[in-house]
PDBML (XML) file of the C-alpha atoms, coordinates in Angstrom:
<?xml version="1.0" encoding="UTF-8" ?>
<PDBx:datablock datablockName="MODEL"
   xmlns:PDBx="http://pdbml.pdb.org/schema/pdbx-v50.xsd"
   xmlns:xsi="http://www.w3.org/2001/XMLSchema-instance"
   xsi:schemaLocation="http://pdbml.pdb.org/schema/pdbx-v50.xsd pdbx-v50.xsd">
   <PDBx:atom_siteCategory>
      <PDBx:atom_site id="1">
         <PDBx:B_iso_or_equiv>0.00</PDBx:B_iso_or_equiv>
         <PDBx:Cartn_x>16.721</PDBx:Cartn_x>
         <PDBx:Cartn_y>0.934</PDBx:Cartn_y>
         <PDBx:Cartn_z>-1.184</PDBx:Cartn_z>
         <PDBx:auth_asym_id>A</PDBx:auth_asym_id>
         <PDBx:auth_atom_id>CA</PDBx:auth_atom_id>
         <PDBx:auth_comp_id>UNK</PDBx:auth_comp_id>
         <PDBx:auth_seq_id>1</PDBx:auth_seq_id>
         <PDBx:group_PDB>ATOM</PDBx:group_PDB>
         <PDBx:label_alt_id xsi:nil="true" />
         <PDBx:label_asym_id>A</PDBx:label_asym_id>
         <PDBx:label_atom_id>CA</PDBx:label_atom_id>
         <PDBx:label_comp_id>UNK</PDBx:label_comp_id>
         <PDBx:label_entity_id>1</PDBx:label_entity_id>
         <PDBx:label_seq_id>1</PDBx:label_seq_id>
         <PDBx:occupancy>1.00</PDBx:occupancy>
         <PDBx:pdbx_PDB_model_num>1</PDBx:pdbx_PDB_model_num>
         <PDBx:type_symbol>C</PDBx:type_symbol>
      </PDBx:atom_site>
      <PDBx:atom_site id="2">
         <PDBx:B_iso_or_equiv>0.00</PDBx:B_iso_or_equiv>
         <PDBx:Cartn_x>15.269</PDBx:Cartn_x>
         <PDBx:Cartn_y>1.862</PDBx:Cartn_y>
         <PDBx:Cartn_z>-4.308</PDBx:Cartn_z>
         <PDBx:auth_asym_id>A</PDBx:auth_asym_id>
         <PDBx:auth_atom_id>CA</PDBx:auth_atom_id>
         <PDBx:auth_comp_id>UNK</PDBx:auth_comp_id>
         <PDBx:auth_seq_id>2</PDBx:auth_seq_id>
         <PDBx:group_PDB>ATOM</PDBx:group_PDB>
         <PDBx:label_alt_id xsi:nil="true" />
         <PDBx:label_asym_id>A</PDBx:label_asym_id>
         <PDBx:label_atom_id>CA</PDBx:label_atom_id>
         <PDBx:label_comp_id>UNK</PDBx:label_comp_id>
         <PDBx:label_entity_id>1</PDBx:label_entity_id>
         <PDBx:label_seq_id>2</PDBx:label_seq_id>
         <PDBx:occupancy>1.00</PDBx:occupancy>
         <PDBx:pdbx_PDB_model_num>1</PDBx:pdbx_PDB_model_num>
         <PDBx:type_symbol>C</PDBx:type_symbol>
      </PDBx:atom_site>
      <PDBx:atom_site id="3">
         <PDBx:B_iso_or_equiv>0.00</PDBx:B_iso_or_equiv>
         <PDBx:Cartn_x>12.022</PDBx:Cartn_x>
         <PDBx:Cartn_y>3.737</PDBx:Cartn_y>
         <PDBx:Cartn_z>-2.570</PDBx:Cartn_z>
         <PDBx:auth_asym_id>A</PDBx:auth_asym_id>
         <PDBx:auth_atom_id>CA</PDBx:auth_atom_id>
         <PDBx:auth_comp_id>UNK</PDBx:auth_comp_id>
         <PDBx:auth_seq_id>3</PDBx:auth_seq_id>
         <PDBx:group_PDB>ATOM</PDBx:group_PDB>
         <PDBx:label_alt_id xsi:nil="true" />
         <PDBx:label_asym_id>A</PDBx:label_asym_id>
         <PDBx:label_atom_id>CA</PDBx:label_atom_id>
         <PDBx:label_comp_id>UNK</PDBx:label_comp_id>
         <PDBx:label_entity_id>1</PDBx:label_entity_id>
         <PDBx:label_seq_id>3</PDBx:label_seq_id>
         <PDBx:occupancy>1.00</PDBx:occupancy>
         <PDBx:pdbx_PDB_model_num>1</PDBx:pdbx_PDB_model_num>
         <PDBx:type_symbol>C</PDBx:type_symbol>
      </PDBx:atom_site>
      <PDBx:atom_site id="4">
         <PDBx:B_iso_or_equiv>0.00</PDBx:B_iso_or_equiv>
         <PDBx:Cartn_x>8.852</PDBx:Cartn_x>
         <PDBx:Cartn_y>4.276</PDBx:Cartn_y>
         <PDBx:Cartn_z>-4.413</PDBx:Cartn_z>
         <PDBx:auth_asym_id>A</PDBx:auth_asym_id>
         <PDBx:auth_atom_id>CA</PDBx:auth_atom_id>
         <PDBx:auth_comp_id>UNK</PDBx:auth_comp_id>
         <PDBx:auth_seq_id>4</PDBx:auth_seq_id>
         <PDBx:group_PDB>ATOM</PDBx:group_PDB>
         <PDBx:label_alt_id xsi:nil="true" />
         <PDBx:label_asym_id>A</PDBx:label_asym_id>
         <PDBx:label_atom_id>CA</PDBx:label_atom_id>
         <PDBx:label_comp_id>UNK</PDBx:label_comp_id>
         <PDBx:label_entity_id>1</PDBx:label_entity_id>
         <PDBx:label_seq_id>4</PDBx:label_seq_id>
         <PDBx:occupancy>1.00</PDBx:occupancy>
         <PDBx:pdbx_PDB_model_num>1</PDBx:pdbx_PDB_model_num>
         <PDBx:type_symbol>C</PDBx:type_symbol>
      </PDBx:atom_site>
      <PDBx:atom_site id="5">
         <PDBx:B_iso_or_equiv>0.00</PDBx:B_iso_or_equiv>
         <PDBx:Cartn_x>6.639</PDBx:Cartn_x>
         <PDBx:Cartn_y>7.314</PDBx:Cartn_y>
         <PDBx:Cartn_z>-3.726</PDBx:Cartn_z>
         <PDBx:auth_asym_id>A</PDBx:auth_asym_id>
         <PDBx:auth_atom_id>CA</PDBx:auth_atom_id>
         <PDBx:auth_comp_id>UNK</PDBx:auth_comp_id>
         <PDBx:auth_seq_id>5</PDBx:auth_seq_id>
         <PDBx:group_PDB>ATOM</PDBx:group_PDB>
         <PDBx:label_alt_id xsi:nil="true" />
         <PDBx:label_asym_id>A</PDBx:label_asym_id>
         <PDBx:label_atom_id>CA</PDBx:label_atom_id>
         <PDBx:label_comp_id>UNK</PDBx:label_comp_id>
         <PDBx:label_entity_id>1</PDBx:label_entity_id>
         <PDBx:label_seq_id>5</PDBx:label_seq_id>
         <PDBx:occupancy>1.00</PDBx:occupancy>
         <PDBx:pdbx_PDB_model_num>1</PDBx:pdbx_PDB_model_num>
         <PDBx:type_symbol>C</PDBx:type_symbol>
      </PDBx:atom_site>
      <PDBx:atom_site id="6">
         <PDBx:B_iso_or_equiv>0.00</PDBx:B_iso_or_equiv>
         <PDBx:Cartn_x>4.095</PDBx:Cartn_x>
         <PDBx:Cartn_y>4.348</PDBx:Cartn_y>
         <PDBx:Cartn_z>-2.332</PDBx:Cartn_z>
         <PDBx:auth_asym_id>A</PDBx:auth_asym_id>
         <PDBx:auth_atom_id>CA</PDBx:auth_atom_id>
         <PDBx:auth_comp_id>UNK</PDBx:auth_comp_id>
         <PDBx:auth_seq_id>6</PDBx:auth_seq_id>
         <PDBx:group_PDB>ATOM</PDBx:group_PDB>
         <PDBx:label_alt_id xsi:nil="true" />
         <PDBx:label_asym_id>A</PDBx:label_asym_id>
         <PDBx:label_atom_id>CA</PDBx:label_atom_id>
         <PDBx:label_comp_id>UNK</PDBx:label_comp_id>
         <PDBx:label_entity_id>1</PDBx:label_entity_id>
         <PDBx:label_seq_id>6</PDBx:label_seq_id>
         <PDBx:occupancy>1.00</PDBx:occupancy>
         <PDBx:pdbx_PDB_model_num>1</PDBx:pdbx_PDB_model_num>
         <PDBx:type_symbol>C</PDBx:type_symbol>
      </PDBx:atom_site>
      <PDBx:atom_site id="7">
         <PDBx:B_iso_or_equiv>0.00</PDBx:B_iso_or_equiv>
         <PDBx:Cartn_x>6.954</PDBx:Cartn_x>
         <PDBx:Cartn_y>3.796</PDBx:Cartn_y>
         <PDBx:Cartn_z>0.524</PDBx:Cartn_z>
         <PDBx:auth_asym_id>A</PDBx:auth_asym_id>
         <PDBx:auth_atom_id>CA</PDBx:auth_atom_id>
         <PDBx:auth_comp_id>UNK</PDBx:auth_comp_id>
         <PDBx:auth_seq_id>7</PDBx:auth_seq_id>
         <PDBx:group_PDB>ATOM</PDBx:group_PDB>
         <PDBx:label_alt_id xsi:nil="true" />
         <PDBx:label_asym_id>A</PDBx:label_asym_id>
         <PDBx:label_atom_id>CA</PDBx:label_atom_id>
         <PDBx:label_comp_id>UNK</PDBx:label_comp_id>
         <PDBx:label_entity_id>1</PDBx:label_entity_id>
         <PDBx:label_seq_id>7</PDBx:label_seq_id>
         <PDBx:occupancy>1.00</PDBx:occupancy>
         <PDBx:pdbx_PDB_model_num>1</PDBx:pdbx_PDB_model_num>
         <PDBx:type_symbol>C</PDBx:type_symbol>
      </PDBx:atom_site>
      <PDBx:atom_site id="8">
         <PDBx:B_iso_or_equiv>0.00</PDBx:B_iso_or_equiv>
         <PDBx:Cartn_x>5.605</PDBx:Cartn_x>
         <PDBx:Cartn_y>7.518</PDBx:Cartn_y>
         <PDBx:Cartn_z>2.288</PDBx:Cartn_z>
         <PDBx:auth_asym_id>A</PDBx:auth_asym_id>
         <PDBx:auth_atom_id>CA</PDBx:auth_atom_id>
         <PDBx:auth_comp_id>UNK</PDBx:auth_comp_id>
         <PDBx:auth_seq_id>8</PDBx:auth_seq_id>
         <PDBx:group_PDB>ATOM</PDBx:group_PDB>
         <PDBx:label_alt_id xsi:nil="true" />
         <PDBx:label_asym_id>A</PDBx:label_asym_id>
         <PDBx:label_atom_id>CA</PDBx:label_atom_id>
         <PDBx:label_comp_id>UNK</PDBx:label_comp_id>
         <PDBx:label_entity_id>1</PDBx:label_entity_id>
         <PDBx:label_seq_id>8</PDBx:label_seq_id>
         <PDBx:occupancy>1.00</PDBx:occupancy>
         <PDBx:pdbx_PDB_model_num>1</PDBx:pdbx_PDB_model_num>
         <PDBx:type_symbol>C</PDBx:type_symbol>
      </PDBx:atom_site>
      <PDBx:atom_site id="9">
         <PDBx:B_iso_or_equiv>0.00</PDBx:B_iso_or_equiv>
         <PDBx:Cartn_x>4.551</PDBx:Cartn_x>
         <PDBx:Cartn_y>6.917</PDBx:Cartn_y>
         <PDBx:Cartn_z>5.309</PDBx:Cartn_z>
         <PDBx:auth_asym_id>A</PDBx:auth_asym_id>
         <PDBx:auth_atom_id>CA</PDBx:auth_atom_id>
         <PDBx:auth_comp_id>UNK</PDBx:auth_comp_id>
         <PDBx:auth_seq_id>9</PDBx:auth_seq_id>
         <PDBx:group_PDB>ATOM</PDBx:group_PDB>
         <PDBx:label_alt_id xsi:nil="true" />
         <PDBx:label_asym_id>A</PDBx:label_asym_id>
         <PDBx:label_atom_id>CA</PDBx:label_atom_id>
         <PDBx:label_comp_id>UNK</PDBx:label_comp_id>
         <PDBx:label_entity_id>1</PDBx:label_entity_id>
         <PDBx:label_seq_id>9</PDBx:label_seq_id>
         <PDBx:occupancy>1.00</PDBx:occupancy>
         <PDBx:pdbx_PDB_model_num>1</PDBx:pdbx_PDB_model_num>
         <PDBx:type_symbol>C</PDBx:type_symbol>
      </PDBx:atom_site>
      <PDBx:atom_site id="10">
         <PDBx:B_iso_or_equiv>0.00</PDBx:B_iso_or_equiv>
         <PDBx:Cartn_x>5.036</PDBx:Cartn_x>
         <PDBx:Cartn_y>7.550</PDBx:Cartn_y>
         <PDBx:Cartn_z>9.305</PDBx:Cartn_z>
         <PDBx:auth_asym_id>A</PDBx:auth_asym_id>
         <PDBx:auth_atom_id>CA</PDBx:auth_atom_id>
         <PDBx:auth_comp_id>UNK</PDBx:auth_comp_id>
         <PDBx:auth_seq_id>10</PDBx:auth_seq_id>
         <PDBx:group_PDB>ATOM</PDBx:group_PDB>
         <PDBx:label_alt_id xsi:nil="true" />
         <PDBx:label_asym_id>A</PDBx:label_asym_id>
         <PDBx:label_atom_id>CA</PDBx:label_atom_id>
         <PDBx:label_comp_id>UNK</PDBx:label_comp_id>
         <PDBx:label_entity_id>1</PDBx:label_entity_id>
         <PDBx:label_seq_id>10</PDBx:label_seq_id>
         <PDBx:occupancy>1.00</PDBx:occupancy>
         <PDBx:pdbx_PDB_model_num>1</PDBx:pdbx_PDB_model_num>
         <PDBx:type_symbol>C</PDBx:type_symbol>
      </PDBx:atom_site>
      <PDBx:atom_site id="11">
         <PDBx:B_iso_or_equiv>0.00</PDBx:B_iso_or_equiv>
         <PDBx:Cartn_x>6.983</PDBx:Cartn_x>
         <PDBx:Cartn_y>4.343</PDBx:Cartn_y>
         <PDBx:Cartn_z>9.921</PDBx:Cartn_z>
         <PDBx:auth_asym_id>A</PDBx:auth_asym_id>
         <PDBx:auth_atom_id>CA</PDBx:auth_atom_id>
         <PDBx:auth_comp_id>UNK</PDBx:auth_comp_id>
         <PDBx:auth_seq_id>11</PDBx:auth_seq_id>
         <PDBx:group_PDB>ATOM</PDBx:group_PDB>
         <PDBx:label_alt_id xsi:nil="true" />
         <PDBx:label_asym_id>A</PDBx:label_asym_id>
         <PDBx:label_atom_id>CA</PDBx:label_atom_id>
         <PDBx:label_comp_id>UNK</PDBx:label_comp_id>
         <PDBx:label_entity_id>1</PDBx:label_entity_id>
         <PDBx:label_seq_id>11</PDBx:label_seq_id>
         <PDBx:occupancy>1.00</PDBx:occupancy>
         <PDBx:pdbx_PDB_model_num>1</PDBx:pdbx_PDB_model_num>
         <PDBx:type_symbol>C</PDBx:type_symbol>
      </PDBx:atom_site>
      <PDBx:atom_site id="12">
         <PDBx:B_iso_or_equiv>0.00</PDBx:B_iso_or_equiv>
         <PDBx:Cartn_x>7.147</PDBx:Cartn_x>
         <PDBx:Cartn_y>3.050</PDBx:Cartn_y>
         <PDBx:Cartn_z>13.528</PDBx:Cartn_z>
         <PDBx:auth_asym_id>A</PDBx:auth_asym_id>
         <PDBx:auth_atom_id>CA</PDBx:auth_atom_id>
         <PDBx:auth_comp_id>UNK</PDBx:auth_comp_id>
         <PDBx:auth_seq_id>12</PDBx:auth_seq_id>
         <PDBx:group_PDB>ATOM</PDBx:group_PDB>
         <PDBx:label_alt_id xsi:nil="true" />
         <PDBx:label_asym_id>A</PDBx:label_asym_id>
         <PDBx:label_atom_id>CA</PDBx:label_atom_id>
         <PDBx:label_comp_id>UNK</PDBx:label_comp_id>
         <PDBx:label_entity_id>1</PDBx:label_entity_id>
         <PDBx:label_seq_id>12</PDBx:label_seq_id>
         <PDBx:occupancy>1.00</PDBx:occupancy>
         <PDBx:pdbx_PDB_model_num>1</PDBx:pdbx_PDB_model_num>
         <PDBx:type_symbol>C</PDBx:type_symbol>
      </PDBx:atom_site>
      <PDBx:atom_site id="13">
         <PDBx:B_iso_or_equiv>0.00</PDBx:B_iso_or_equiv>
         <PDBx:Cartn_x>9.633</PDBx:Cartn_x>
         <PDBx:Cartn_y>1.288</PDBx:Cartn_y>
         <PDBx:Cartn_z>15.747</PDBx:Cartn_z>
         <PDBx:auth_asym_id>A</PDBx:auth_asym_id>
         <PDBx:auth_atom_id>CA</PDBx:auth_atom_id>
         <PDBx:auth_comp_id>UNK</PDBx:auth_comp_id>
         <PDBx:auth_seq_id>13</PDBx:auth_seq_id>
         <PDBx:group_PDB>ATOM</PDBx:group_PDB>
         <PDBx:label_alt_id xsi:nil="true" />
         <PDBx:label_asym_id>A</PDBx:label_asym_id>
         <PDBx:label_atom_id>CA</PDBx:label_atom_id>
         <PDBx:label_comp_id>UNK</PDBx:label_comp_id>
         <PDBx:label_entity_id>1</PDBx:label_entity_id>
         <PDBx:label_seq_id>13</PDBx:label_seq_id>
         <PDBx:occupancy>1.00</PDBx:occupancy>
         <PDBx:pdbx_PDB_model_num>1</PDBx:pdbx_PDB_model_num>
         <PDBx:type_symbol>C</PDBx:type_symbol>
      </PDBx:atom_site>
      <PDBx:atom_site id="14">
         <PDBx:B_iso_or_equiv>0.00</PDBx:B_iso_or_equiv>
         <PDBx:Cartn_x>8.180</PDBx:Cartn_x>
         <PDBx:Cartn_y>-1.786</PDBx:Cartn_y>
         <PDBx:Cartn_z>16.997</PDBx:Cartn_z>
         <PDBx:auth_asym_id>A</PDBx:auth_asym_id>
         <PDBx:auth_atom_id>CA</PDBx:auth_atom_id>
         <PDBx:auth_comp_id>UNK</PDBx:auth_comp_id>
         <PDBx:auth_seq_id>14</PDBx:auth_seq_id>
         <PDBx:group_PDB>ATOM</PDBx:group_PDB>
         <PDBx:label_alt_id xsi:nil="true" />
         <PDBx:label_asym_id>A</PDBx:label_asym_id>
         <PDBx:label_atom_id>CA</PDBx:label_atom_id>
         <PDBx:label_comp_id>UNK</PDBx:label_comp_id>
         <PDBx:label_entity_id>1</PDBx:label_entity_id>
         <PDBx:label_seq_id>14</PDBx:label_seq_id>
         <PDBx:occupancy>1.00</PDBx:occupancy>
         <PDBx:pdbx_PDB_model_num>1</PDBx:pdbx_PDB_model_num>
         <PDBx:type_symbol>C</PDBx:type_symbol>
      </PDBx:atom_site>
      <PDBx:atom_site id="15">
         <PDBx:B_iso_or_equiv>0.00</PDBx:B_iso_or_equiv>
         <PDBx:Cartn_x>8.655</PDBx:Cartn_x>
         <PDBx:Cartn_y>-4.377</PDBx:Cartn_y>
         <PDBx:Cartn_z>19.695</PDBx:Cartn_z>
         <PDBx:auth_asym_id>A</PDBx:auth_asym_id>
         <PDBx:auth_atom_id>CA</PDBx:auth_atom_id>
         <PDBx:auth_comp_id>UNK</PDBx:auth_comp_id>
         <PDBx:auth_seq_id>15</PDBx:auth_seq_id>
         <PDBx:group_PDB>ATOM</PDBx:group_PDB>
         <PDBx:label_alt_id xsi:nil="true" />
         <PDBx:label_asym_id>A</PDBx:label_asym_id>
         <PDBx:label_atom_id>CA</PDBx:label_atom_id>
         <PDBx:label_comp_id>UNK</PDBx:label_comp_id>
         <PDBx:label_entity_id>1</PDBx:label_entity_id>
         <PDBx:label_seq_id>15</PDBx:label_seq_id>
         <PDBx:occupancy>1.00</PDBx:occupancy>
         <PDBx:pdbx_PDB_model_num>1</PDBx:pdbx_PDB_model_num>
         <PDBx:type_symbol>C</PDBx:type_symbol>
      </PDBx:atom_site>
      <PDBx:atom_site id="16">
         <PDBx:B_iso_or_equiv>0.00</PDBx:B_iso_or_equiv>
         <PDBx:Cartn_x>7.519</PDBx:Cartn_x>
         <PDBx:Cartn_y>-7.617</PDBx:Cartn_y>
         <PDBx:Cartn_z>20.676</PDBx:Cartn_z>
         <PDBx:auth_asym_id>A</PDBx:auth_asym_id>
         <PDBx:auth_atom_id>CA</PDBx:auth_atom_id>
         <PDBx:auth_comp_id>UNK</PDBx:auth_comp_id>
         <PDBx:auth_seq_id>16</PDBx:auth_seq_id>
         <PDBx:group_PDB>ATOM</PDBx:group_PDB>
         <PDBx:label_alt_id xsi:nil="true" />
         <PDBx:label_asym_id>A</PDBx:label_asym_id>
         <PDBx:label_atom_id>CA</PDBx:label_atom_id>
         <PDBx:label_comp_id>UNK</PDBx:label_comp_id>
         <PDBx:label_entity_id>1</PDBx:label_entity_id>
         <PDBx:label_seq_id>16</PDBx:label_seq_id>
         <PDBx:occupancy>1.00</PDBx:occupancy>
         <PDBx:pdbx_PDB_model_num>1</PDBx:pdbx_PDB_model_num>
         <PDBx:type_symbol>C</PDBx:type_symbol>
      </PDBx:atom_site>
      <PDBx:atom_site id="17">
         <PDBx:B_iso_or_equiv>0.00</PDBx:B_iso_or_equiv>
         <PDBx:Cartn_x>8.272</PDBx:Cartn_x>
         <PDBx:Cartn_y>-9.048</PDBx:Cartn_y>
         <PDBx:Cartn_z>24.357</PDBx:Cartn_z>
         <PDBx:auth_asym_id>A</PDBx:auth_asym_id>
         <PDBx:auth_atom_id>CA</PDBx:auth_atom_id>
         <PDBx:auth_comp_id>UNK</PDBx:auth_comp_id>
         <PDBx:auth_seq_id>17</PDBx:auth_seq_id>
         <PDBx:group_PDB>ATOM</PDBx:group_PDB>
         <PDBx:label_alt_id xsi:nil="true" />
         <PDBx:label_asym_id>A</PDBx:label_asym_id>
         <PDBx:label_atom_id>CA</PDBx:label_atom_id>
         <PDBx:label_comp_id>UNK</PDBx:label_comp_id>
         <PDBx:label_entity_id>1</PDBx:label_entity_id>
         <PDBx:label_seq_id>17</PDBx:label_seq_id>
         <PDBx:occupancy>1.00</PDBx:occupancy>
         <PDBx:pdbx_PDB_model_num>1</PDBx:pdbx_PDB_model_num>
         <PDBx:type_symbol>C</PDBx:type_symbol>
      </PDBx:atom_site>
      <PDBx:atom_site id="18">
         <PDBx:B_iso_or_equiv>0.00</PDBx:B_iso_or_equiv>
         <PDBx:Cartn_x>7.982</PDBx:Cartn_x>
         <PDBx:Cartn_y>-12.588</PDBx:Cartn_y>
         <PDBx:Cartn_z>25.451</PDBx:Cartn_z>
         <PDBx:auth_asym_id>A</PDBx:auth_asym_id>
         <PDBx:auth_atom_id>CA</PDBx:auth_atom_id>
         <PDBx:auth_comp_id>UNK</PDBx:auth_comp_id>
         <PDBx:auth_seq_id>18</PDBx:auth_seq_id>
         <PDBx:group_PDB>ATOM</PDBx:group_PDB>
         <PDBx:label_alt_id xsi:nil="true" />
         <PDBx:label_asym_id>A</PDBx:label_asym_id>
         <PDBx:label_atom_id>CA</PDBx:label_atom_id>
         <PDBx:label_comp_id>UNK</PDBx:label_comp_id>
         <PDBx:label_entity_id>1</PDBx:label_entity_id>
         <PDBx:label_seq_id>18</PDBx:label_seq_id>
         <PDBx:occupancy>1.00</PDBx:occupancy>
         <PDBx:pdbx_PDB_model_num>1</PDBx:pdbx_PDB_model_num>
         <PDBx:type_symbol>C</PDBx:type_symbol>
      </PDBx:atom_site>
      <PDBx:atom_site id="19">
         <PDBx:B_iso_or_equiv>0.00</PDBx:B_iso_or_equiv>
         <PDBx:Cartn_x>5.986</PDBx:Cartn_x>
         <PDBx:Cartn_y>-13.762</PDBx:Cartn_y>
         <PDBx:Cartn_z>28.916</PDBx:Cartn_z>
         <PDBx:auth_asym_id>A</PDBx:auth_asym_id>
         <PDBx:auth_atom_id>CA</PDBx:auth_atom_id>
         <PDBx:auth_comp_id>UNK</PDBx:auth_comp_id>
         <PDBx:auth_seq_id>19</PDBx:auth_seq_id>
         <PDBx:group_PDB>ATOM</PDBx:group_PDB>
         <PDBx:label_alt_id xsi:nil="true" />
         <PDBx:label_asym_id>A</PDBx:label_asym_id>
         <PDBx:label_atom_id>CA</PDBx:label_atom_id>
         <PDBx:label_comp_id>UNK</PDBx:label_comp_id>
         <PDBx:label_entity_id>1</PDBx:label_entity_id>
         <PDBx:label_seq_id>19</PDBx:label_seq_id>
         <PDBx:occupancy>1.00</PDBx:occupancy>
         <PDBx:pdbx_PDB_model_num>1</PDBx:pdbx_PDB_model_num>
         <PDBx:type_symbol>C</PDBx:type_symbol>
      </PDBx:atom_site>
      <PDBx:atom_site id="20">
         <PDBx:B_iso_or_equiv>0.00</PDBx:B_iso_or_equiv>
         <PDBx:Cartn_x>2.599</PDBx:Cartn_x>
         <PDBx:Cartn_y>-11.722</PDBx:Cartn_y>
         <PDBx:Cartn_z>27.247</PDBx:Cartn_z>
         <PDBx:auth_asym_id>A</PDBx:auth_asym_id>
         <PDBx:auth_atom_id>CA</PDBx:auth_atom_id>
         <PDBx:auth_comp_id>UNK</PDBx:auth_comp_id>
         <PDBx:auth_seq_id>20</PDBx:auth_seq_id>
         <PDBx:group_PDB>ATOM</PDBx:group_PDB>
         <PDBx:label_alt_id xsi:nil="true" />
         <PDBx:label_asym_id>A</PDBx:label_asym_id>
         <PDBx:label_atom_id>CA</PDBx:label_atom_id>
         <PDBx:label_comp_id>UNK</PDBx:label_comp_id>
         <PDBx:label_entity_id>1</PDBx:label_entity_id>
         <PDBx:label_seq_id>20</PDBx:label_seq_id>
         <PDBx:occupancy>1.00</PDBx:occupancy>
         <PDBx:pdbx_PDB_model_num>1</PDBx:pdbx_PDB_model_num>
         <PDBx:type_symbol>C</PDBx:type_symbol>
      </PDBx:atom_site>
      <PDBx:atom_site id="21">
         <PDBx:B_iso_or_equiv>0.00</PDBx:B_iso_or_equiv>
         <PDBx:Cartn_x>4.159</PDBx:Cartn_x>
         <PDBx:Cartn_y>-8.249</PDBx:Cartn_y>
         <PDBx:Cartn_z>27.432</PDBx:Cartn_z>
         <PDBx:auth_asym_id>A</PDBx:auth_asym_id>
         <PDBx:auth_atom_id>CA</PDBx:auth_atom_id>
         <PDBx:auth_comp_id>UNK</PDBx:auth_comp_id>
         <PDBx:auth_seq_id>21</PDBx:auth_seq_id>
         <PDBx:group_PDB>ATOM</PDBx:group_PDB>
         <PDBx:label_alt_id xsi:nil="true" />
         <PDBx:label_asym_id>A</PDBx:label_asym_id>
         <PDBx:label_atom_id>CA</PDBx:label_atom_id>
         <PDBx:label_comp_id>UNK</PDBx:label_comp_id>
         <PDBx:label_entity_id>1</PDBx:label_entity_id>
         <PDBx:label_seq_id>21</PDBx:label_seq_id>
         <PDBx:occupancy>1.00</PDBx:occupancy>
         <PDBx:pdbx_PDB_model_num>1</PDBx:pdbx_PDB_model_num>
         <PDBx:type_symbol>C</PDBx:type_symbol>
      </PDBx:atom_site>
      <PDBx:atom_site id="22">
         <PDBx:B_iso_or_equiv>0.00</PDBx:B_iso_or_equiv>
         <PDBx:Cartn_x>1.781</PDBx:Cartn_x>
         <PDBx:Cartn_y>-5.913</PDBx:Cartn_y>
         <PDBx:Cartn_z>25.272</PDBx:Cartn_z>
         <PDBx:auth_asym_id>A</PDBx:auth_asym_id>
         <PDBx:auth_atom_id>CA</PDBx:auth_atom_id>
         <PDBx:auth_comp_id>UNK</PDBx:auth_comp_id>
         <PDBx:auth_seq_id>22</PDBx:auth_seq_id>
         <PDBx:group_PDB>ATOM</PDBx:group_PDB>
         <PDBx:label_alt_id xsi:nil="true" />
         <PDBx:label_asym_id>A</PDBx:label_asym_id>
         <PDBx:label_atom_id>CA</PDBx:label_atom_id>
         <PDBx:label_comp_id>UNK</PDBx:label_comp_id>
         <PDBx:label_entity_id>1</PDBx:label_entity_id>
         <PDBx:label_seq_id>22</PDBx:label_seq_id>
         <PDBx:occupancy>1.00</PDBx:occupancy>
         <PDBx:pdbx_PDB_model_num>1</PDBx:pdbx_PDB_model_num>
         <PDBx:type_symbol>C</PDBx:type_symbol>
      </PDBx:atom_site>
      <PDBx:atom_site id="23">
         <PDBx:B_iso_or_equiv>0.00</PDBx:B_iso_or_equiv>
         <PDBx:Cartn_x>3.597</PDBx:Cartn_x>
         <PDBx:Cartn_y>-4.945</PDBx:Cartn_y>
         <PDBx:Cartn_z>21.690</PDBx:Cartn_z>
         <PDBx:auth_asym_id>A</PDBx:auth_asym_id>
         <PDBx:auth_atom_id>CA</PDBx:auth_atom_id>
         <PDBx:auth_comp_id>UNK</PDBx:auth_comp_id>
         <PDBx:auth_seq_id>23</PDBx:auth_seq_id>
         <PDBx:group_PDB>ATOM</PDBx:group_PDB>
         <PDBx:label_alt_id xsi:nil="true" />
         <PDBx:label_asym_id>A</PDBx:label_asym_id>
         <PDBx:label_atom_id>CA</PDBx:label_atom_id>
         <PDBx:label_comp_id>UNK</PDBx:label_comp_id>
         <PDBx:label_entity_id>1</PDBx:label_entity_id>
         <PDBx:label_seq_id>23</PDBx:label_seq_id>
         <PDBx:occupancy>1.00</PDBx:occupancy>
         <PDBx:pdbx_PDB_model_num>1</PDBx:pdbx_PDB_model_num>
         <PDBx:type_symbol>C</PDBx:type_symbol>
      </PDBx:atom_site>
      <PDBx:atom_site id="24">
         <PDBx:B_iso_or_equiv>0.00</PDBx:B_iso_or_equiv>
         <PDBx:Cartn_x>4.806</PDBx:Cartn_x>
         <PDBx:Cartn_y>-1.625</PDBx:Cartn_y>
         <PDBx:Cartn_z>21.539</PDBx:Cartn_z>
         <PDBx:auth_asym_id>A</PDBx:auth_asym_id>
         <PDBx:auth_atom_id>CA</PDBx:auth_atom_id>
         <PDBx:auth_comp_id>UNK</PDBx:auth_comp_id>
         <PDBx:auth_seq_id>24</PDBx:auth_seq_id>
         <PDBx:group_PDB>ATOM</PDBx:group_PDB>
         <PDBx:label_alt_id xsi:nil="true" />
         <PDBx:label_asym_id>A</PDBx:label_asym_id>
         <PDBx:label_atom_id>CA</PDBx:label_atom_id>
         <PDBx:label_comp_id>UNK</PDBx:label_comp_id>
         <PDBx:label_entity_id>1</PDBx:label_entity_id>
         <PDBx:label_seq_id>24</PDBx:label_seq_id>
         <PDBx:occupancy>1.00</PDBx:occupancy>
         <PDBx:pdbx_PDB_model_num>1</PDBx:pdbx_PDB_model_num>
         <PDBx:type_symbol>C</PDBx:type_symbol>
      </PDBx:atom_site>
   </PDBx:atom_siteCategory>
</PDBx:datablock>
């Protein structure tokens, strides 16, 4: 909500796994 110009951007889905699974 209430988005600035500064908010543009590529924004990216992102995941962190237990038991030292690489983020993604």
């Amino acid at each position: 909500n209430s988005l600035k110009t500064k908010d543009t951007a590529v924004y990216f889905c992102y995941i962190d796994q237990r038991f030292g699974v690489p983020r993604s």
